[in-house]
Protein backbone atom coordinates (compact mmCIF):
# COMPACT_ATOMS: atom_id res chain seq x y z
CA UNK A 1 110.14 98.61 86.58
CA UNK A 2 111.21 100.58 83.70
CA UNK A 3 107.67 102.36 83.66
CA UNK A 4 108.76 104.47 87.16
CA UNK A 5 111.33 105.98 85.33
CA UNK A 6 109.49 109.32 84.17
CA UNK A 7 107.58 109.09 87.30
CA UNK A 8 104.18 109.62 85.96
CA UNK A 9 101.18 110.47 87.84
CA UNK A 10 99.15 107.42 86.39
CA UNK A 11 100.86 103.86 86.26
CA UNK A 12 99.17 101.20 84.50
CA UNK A 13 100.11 97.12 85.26
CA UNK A 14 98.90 94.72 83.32
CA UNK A 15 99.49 90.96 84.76
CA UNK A 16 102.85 92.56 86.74
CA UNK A 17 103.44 89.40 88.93
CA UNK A 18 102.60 87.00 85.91
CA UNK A 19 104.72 83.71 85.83
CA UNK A 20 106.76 84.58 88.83
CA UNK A 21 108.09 82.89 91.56
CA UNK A 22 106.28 83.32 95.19
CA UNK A 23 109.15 85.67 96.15
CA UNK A 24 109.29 87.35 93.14
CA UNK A 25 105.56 88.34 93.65
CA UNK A 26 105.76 89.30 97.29
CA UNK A 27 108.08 91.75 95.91
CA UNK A 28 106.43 93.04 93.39
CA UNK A 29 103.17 93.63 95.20
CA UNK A 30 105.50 95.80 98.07
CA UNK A 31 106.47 97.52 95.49
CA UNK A 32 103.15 98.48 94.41
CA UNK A 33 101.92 99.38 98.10
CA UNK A 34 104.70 101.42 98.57
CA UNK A 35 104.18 103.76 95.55
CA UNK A 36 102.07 107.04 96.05
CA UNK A 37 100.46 107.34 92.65
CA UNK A 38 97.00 106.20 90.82
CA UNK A 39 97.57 102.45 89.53
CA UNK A 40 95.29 100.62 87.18
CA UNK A 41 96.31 97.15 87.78
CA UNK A 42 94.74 94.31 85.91
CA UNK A 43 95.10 90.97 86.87
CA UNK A 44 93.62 87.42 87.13
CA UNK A 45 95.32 86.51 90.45
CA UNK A 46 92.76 87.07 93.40
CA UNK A 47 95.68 87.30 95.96
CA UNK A 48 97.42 89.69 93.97
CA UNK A 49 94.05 92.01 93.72
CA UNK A 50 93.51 91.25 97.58
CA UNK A 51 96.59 92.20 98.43
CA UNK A 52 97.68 95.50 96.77
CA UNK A 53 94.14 96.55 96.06
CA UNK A 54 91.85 99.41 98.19
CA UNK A 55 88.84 98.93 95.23
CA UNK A 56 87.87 96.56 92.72
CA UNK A 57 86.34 97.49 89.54
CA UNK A 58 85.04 94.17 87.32
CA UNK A 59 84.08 95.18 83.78
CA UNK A 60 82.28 92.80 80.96
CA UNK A 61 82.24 93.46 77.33
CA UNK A 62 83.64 97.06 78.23
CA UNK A 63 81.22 97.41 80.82
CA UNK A 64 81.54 98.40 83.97
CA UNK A 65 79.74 95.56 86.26
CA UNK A 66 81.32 96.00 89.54
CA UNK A 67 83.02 99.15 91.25
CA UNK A 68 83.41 98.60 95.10
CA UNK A 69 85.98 97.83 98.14
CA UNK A 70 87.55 94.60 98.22
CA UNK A 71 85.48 94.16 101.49
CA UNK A 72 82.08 95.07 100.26
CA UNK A 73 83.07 92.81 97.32
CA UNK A 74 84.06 89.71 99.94
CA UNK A 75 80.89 90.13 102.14
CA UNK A 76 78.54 90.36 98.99
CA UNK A 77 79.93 87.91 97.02
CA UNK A 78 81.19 85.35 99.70
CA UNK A 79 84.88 85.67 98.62
């Protein structure tokens, strides 16, 4: 990930595991974890979110509609 390469303090992914294989993915989102820094990460894949994500923030029109755990987020919205 050329991105890392300045090692900034904020990292923003958009779609990072997009069209790859299942490996490919699993390796991305370790990557992720493993990194000690402030990452927006957008994405459309629910596993993706579930798995490399502490909080969940859902916006609509540029609003912001949701900003919670992914737990509170399961148990409120039977995920």
């Amino acid at each position: 990930m050329a991105s890392l390469i300045h090692n900034p303090e904020i990292l923003l992914l958009d779609e990072p595991t997009l069209g790859l294989d299942f490996v490919a993915k699993a390796k991305i989102r370790e990557l992720i974890q493993s990194l000690k820094k402030t990452i927006i990460f957008t994405s459309h894949d629910a596993m993706d979110i579930e798995a490399v994500c502490k909080r969940v923030i859902i916006l609509s029109r540029g609003r912001v509609v949701i900003d919670t755990s992914i737990q509170k987020l399961k148990k409120t919205h039977s995920l």
